[in-house]
Protein backbone atom coordinates (compact mmCIF):
# COMPACT_ATOMS: atom_id res chain seq x y z
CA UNK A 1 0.00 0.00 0.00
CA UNK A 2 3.16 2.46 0.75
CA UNK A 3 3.84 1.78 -3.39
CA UNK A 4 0.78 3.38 -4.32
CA UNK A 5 0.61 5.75 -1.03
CA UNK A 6 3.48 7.38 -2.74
CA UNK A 7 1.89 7.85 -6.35
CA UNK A 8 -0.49 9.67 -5.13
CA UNK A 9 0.45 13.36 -5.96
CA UNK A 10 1.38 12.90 -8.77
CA UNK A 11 -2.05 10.62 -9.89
CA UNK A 12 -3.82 13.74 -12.53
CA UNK A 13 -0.46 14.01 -14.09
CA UNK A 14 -0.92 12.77 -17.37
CA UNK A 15 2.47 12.79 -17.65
CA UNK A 16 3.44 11.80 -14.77
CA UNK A 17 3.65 7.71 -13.78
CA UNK A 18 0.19 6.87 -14.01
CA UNK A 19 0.17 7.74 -17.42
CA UNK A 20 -0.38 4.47 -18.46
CA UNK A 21 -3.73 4.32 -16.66
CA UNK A 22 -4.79 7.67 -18.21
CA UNK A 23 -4.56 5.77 -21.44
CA UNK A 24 -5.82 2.88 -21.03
CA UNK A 25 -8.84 4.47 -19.53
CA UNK A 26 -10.17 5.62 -22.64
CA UNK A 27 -10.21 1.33 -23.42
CA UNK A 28 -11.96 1.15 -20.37
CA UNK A 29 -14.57 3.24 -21.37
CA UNK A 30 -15.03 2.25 -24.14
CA UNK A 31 -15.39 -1.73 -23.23
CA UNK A 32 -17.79 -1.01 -20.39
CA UNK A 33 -19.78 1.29 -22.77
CA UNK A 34 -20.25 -1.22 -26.24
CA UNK A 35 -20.67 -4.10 -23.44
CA UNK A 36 -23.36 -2.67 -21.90
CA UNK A 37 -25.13 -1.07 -24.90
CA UNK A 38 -25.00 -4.20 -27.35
CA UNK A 39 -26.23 -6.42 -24.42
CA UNK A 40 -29.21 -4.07 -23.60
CA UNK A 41 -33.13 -6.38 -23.93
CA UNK A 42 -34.38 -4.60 -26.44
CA UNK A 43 -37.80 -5.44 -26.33
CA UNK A 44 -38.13 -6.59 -22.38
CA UNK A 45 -40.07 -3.65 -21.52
CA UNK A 46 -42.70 -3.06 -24.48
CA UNK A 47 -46.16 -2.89 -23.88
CA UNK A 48 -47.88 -4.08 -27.59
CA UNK A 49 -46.50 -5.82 -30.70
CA UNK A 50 -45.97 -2.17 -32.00
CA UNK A 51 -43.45 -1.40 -29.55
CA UNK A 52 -41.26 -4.53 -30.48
CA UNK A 53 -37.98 -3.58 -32.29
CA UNK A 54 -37.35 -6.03 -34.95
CA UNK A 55 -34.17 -7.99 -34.07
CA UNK A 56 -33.10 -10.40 -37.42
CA UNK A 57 -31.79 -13.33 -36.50
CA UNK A 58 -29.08 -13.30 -39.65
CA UNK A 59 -26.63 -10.87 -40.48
CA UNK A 60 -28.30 -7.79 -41.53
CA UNK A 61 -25.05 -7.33 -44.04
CA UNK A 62 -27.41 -9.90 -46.35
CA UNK A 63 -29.94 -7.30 -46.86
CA UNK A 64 -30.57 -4.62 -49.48
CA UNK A 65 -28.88 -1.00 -47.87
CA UNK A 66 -31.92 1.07 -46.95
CA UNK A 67 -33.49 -2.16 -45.60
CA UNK A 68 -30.37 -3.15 -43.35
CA UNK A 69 -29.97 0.90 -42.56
CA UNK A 70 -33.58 1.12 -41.20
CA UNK A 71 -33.37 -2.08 -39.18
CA UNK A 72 -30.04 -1.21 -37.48
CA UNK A 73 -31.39 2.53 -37.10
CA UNK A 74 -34.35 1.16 -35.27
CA UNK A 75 -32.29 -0.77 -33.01
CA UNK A 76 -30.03 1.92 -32.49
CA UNK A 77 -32.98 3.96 -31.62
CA UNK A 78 -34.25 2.08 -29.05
CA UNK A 79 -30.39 1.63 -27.55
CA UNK A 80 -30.12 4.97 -27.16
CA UNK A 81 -34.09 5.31 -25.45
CA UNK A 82 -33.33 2.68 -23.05
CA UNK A 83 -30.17 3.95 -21.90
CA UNK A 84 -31.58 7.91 -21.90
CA UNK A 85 -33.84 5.98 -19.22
CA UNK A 86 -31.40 4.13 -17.27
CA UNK A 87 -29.85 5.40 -14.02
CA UNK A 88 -26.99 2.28 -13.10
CA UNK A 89 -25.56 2.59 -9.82
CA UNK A 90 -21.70 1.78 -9.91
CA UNK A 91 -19.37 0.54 -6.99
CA UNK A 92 -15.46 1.29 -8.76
CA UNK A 93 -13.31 -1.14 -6.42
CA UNK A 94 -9.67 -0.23 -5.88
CA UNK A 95 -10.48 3.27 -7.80
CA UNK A 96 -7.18 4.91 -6.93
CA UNK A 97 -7.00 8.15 -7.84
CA UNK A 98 -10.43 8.48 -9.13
CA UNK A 99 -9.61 8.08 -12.69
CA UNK A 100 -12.09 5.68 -13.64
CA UNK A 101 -14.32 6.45 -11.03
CA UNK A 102 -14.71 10.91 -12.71
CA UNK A 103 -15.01 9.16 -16.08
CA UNK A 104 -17.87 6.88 -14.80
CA UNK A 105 -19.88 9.73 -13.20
CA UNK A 106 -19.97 11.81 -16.09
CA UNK A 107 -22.02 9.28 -18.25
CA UNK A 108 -25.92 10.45 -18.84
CA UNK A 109 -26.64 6.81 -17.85
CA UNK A 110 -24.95 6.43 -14.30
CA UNK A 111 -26.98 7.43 -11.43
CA UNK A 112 -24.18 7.28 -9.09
CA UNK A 113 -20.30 6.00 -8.53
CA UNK A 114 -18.81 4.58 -5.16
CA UNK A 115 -14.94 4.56 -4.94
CA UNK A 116 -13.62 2.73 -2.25
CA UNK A 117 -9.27 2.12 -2.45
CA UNK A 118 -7.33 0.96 1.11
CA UNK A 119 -4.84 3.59 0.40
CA UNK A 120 -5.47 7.12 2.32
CA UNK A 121 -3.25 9.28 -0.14
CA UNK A 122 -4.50 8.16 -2.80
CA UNK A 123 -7.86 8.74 -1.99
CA UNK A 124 -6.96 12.15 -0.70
CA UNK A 125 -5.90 13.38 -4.18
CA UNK A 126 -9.01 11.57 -5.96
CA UNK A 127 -11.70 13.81 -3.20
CA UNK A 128 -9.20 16.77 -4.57
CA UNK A 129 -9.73 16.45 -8.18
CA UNK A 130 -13.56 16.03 -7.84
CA UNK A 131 -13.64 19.54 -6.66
CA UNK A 132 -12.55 20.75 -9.73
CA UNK A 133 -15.45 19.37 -11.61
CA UNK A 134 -19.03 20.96 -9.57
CA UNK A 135 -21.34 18.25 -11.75
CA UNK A 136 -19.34 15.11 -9.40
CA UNK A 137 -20.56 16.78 -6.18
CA UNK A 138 -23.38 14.43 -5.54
CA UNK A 139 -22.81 11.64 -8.42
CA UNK A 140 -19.53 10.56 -6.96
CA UNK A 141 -18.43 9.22 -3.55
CA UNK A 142 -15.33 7.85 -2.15
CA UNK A 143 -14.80 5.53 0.80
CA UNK A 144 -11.74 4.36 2.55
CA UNK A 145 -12.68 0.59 2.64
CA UNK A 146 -12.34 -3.07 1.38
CA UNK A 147 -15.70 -4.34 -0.27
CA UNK A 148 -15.87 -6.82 2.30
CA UNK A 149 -16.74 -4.15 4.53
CA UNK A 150 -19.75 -2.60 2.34
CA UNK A 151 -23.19 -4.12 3.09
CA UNK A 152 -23.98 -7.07 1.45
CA UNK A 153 -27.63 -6.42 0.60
CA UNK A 154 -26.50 -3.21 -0.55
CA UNK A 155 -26.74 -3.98 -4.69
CA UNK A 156 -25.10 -2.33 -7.56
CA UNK A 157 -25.68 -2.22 -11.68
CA UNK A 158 -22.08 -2.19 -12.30
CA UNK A 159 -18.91 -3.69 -10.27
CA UNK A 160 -15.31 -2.57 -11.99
CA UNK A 161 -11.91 -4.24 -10.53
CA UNK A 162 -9.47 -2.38 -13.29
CA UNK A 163 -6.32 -3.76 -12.52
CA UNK A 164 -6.72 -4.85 -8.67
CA UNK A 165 -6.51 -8.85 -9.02
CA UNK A 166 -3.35 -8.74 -9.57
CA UNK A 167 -2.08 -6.57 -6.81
CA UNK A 168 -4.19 -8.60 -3.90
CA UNK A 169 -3.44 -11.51 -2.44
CA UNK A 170 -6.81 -13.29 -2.36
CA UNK A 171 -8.34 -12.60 -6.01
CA UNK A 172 -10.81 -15.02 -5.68
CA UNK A 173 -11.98 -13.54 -2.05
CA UNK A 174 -12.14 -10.23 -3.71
CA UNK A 175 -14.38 -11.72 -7.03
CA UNK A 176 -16.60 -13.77 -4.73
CA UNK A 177 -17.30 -10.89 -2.23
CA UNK A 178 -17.97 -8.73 -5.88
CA UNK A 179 -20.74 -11.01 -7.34
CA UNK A 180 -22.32 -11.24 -4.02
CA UNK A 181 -23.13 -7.17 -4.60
CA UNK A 182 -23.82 -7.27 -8.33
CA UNK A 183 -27.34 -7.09 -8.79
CA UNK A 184 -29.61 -9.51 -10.96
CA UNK A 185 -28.77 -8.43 -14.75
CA UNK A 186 -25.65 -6.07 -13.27
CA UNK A 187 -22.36 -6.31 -14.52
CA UNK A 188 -18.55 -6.79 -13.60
CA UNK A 189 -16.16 -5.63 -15.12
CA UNK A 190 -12.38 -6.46 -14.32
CA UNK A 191 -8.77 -6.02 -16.39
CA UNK A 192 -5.96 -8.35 -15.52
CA UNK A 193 -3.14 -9.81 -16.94
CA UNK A 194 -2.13 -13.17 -18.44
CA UNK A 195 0.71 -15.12 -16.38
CA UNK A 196 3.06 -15.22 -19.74
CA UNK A 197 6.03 -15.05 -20.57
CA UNK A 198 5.22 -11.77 -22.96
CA UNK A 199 2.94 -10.32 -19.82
CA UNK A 200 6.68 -10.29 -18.28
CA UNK A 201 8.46 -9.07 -20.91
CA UNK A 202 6.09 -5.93 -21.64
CA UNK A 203 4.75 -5.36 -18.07
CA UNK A 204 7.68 -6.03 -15.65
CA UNK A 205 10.83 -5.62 -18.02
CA UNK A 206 9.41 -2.93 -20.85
CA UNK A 207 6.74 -1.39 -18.77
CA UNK A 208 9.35 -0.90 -15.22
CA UNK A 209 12.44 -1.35 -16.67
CA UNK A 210 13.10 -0.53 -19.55
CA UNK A 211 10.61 2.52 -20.23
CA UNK A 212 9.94 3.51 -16.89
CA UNK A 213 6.27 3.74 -18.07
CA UNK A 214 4.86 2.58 -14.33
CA UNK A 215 7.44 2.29 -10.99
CA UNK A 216 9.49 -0.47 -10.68
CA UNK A 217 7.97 -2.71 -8.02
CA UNK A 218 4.13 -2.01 -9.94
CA UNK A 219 3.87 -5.70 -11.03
CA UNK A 220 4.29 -9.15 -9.92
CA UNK A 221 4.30 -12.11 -12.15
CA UNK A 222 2.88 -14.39 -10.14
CA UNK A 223 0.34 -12.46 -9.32
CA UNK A 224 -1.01 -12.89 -12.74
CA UNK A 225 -4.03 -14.56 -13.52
CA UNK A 226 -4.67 -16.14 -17.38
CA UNK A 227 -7.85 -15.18 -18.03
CA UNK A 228 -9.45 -19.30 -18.83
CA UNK A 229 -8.32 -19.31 -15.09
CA UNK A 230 -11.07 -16.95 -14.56
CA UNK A 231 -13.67 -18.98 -16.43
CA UNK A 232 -13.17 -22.59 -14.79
CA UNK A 233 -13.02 -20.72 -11.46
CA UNK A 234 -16.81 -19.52 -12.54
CA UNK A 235 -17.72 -23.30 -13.62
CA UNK A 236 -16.28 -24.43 -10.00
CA UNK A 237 -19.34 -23.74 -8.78
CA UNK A 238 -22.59 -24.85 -9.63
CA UNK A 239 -24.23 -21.84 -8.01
CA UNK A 240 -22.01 -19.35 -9.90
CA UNK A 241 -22.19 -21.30 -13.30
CA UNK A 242 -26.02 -20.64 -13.17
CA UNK A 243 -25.71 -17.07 -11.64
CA UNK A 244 -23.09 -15.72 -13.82
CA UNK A 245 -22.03 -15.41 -17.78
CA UNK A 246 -18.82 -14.34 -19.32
CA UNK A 247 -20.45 -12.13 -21.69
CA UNK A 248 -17.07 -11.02 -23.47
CA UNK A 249 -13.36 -10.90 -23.00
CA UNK A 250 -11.08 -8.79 -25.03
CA UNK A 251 -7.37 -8.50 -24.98
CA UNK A 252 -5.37 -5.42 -25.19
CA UNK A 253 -2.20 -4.03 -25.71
CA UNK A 254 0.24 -1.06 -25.21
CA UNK A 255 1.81 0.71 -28.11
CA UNK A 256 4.59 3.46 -27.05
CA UNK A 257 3.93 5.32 -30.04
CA UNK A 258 0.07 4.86 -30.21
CA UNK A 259 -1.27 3.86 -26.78
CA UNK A 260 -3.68 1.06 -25.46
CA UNK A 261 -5.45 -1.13 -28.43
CA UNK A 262 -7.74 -3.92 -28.50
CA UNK A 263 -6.17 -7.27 -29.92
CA UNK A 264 -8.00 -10.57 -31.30
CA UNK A 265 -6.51 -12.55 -28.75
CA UNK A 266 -7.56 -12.17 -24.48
CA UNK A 267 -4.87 -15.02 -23.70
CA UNK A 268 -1.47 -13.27 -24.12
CA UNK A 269 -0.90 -10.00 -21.70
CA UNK A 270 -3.93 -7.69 -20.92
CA UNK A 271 -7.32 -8.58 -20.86
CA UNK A 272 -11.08 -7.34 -20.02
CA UNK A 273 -13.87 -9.64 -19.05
CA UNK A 274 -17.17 -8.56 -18.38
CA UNK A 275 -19.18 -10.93 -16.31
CA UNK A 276 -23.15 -11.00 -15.95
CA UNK A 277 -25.53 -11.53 -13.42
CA UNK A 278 -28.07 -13.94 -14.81
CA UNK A 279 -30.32 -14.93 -11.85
């Protein structure tokens, strides 16, 4: 905790060594965002046969243009209704300086955003840099606090654990203790890293080493969890193989001369996983 204790002033820089996060945060964003938007049930709340959005159960790239265009504008259309509607709750675990946590609050679509992180700096400079922004004041809270400490039976829409497994010793502990406050439909999202030899070479020896791109002492390989470890550890249990889905996983990459990218392949270094509550 003293590791990230001492990032903590310099958290906002962009610059600075949490720039890394500051870029990947627009991948972030942008996974949570498509994942919850192309996952949306369409037609769960309509009232008559008119209200149903047609939803063609081929590849709409078969059809004549202006047909296709006015089938994926309708569903569009009702994307954008539902979530113009929506107000998700969100509980950011291990939020650090707030980066994700700012981002979060600002969407039309999020009612509110808890931040809870175990370090007291760190939190410090994330309660600072919400006072710069007057619209956070009553969208965003932070608590000094494990999630095993929050109430159980208090629920949320949408979990996030961006790069925490690997820096805590129990992952599992901290996963189960996560579903348990996911509500029914709700989603969590976490980012983690592949136990690989390239996860080593671009994380530990590029990313601390080499680059200086995030402290030395940041990363630990066998802290690393491959993401199919993830999976079987869901089908471990009957309860949570009925509960819970792995709706996507997507891998992702840094670039020193473009950024963060999405790859085709979740099993070599970086990965997202969204996981649903079914029942």
């Amino acid at each position: 905790m003293s590791h990230f204790n001492a990032l903590a002033s310099s958290w906002w820089d962009v610059n600075g060594p949490q720039r890394i996060l500051h870029k990947m945060n627009l991948l972030r964003m942008d996974f949570i965002h498509s994942t919850i938007r192309e996952n949306l049930k369409l037609n769960q709340h309509a009232q008559s046969e008119d209200d149903l959005v047609y939803i063609p159960p081929y590849n709409v790239d078969l059809l004549p243009k202006p047909i296709r265009d006015n089938i994926v504008g309708e569903i569009e259309t009702r994307r954008d209704d539902l979530l113009s509607n929506a107000k998700y709750n969100v509980l950011d675990v291990g939020c650090g300086g707030g980066i994700l946590s700012e981002s979060m609050a600002r969407l039309p679509f999020i009612g509110s955003v808890k931040g809870i992180d175990l370090s007291t700096d760190v939190l410090e400079a994330a309660k600072l840099h919400k006072l710069k922004d007057p619209m956070l004041a009553t969208k965003l809270q932070y608590e000094l606090s494990t999630i095993e400490e929050l109430p159980e039976d208090k629920k949320y829409n949408i979990i996030t654990m961006f790069e925490v497994l690997e820096h805590v010793d129990y992952p599992a502990r901290v996963l189960i203790e996560g579903l348990k406050r996911l509500d029914v439909g709700g989603w969590l999202f976490i980012s983690t890293i592949n136990r690989d030899f390239i996860s080593w070479f671009t994380t530990i020896f590029m990313g601390e080493y080499l680059l200086g791109i995030v402290p030395v002492g940041t990363h630990n390989l066998e802290k690393y969890i491959n993401q199919t470890e993830i999976k079987e550890w869901l089908n471990e249990s009957h309860e949570r193989k009925e509960s819970f889905r792995v709706a996507d996983t997507k891998g992702c990459v840094y670039l020193p001369a473009y950024g963060w990218t999405f790859t085709s392949c979740p099993d070599v270094g970086n990965y997202f996983m969204a996981i649903q509550r079914a029942k």
